[in-house]
N, C-alpha and C. Protein backbone atom coordinates (compact mmCIF):
# COMPACT_ATOMS: atom_id res chain seq x y z
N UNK A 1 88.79 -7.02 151.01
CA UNK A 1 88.90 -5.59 150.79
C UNK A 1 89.88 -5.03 151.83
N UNK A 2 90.55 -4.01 151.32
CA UNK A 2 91.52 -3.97 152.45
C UNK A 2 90.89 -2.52 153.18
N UNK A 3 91.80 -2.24 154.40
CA UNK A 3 91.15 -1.19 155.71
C UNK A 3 90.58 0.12 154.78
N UNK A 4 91.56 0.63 153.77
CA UNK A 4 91.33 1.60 152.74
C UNK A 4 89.68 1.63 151.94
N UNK A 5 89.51 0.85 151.33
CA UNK A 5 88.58 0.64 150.97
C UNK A 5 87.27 0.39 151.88
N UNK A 6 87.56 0.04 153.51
CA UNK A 6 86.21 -0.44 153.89
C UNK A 6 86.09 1.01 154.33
N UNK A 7 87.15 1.87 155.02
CA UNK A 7 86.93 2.93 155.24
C UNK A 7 86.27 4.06 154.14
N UNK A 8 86.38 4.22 153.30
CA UNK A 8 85.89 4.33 152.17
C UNK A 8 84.19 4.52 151.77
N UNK A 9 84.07 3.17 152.02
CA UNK A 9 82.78 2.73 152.17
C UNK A 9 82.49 3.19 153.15
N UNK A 10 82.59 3.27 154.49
CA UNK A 10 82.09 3.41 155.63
C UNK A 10 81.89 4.93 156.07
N UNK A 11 82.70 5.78 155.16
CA UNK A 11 82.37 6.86 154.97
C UNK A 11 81.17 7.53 153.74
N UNK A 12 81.10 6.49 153.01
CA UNK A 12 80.01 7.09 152.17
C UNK A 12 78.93 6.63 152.57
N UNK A 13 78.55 5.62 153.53
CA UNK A 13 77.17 4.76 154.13
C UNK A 13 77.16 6.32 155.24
N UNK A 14 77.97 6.97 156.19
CA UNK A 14 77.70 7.72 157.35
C UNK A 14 76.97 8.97 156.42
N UNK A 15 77.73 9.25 154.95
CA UNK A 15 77.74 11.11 154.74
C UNK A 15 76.05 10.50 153.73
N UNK A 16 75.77 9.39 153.34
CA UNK A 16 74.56 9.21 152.58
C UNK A 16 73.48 9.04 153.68
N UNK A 17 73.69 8.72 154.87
CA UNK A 17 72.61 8.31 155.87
C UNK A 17 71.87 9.30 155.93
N UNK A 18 71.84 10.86 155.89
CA UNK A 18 71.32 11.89 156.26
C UNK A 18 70.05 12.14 154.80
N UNK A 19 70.64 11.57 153.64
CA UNK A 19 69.59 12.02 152.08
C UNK A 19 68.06 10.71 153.15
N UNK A 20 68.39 9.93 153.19
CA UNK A 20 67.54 8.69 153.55
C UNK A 20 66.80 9.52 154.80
N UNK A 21 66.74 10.12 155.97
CA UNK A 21 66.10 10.99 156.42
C UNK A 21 65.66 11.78 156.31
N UNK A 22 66.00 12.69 155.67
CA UNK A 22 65.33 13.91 154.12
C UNK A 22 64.46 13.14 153.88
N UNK A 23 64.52 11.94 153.27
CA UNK A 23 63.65 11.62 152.28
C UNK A 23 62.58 10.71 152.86
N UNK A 24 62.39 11.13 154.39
CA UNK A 24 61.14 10.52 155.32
C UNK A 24 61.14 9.05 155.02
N UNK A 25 62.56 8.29 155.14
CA UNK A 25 62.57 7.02 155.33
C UNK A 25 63.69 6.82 156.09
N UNK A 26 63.53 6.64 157.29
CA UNK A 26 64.11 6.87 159.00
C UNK A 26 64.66 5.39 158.99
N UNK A 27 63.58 4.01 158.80
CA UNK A 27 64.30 3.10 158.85
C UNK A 27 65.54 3.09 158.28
N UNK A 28 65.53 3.16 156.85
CA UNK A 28 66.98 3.22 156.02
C UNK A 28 67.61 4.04 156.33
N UNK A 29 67.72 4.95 157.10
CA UNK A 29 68.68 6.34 157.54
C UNK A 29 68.86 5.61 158.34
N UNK A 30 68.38 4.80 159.46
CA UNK A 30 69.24 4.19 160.76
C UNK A 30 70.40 3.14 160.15
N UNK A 31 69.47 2.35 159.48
CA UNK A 31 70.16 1.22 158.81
C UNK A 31 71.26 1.33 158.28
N UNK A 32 71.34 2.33 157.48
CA UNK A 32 73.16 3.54 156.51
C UNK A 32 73.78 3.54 157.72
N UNK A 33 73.18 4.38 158.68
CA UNK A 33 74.38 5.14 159.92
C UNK A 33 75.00 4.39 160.08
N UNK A 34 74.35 3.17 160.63
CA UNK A 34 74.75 1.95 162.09
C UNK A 34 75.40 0.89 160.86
N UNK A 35 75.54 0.95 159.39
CA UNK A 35 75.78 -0.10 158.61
C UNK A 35 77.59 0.87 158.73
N UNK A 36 77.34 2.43 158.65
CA UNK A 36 78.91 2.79 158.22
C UNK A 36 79.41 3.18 159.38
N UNK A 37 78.66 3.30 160.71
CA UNK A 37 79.50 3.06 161.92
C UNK A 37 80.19 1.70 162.28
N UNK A 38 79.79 0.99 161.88
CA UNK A 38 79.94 -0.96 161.86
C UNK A 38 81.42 -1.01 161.17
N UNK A 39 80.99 -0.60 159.64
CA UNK A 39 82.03 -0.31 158.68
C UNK A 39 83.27 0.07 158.99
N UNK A 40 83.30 1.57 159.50
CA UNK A 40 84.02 2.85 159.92
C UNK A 40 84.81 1.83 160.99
N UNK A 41 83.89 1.07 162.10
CA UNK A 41 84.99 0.11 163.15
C UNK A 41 85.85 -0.71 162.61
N UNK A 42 84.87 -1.68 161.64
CA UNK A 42 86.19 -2.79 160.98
C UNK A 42 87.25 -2.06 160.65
N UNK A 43 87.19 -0.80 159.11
CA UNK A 43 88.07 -0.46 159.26
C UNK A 43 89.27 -0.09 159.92
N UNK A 44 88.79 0.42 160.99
CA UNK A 44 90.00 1.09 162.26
C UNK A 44 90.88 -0.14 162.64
N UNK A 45 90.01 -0.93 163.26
CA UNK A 45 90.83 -2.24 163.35
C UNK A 45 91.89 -3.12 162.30
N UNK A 46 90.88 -3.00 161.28
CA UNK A 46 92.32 -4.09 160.32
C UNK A 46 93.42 -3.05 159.66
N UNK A 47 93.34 -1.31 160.10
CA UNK A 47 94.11 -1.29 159.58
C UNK A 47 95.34 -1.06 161.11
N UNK A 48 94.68 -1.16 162.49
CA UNK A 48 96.05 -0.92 163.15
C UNK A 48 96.12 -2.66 163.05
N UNK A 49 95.54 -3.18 162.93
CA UNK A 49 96.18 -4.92 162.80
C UNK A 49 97.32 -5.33 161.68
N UNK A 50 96.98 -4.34 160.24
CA UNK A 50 98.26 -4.26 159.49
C UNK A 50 99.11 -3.42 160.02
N UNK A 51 99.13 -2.36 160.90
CA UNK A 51 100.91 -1.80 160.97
C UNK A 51 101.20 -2.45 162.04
N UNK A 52 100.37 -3.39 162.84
CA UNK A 52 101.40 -4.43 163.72
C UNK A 52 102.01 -5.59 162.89
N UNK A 53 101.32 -5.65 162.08
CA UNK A 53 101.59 -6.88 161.20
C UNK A 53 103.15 -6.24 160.41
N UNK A 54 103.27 -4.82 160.48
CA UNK A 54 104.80 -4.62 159.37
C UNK A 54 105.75 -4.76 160.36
């Protein structure tokens, strides 16, 4: 998947983490955050690893 896409993802795991706390299930609200903060990093990385790569 390329940086686009994980970012992507990693933004819809951070902006969905908050329904999963609403909905008085805290485990899975941690689990979303810390899955699209994880995410949100890879992304950052592979994509300054592709404009060193051009």
């Amino acid at each position: 998947m390329r940086s686009k896409g994980i970012f992507i993802l990693a933004i819809t795991w951070i902006v969905m983490s908050p329904f999963w706390f609403w909905a008085e299930n805290i485990a899975l609200g941690i689990i979303w955050l810390c899955g699209g903060v994880i995410e949100l990093f890879i992304a950052l990385v592979r994509r300054s690893k592709e404009k060193k790569s051009k």
